[in-house]
Protein backbone atom coordinates (compact mmCIF):
# COMPACT_ATOMS: atom_id res chain seq x y z
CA UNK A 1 -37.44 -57.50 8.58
CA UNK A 2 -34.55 -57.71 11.26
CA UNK A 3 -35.56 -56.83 14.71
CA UNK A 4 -33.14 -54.25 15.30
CA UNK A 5 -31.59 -51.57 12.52
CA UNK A 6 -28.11 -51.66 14.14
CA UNK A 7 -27.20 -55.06 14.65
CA UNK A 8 -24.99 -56.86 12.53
CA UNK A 9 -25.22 -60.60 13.53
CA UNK A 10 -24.69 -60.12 17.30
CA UNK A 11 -22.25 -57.07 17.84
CA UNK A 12 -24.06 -54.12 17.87
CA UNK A 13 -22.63 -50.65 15.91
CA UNK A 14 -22.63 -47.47 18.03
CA UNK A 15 -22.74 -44.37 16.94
CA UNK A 16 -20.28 -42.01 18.95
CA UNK A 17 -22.59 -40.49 20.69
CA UNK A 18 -24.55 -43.72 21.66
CA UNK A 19 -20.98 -44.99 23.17
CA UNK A 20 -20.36 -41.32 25.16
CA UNK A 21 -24.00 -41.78 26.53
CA UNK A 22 -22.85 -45.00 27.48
CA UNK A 23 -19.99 -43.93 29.16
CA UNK A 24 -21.95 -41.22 31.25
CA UNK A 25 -24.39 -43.58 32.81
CA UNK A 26 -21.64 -46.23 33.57
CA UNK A 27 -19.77 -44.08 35.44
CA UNK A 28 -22.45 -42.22 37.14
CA UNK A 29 -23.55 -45.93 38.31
CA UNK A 30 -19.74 -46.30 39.53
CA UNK A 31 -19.83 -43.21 41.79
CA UNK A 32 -23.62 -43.84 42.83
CA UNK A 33 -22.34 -47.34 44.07
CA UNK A 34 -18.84 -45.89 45.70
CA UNK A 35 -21.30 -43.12 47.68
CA UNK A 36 -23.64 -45.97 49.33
CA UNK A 37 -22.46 -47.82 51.85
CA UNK A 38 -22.50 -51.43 51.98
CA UNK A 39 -25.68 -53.02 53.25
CA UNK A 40 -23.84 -54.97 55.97
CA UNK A 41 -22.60 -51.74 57.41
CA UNK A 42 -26.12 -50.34 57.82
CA UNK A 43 -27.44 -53.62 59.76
CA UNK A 44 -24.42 -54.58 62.24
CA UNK A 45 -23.10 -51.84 64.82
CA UNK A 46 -19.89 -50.93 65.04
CA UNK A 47 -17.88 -52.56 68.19
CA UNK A 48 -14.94 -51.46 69.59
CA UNK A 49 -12.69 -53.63 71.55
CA UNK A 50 -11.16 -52.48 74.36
CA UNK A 51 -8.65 -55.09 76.22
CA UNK A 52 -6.95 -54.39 79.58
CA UNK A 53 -3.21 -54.91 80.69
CA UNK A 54 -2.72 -58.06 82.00
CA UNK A 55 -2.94 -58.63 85.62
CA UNK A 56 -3.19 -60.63 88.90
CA UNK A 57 -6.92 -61.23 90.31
CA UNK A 58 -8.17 -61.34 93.71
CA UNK A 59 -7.63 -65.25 93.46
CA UNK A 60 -4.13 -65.42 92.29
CA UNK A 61 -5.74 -66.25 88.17
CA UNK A 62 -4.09 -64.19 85.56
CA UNK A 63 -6.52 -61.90 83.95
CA UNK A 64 -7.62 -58.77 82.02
CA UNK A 65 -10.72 -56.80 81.59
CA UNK A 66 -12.08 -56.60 77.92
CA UNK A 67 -14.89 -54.31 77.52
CA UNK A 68 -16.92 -53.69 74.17
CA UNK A 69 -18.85 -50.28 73.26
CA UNK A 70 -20.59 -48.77 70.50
């Protein structure tokens, strides 16, 4: 007795509406995945940059002020 009525060897026949069911849950997994952010996203903090004109310090060095925030 074969272990499943559908296969022939190893393809598998569909019926149409086995292959439009198909089609539903694939993309519903597509836009499920597009909606969630990435995991990395949810763990590190977003850091802006912020970097100051050059200029001359109190000891003749050239320098600029970086600051980082949230």
């Amino acid at each position: 007795m074969p272990m499943c009525m559908h296969c022939k060897g190893d393809v598998m026949a569909y019926d149409a509406d086995s292959l439009v069911e198909l089609l539903r849950v694939a993309r519903a997994r597509q836009k499920h995945a597009a909606a969630a952010p990435p995991a990395f996203e949810l763990i590190v903090p977003k850091i802006e940059m912020l970097v100051g004109t050059w200029h001359v310090d109190e000891h003749g060095n050239q320098a600029r002020e970086i600051k980082a925030r949230d």
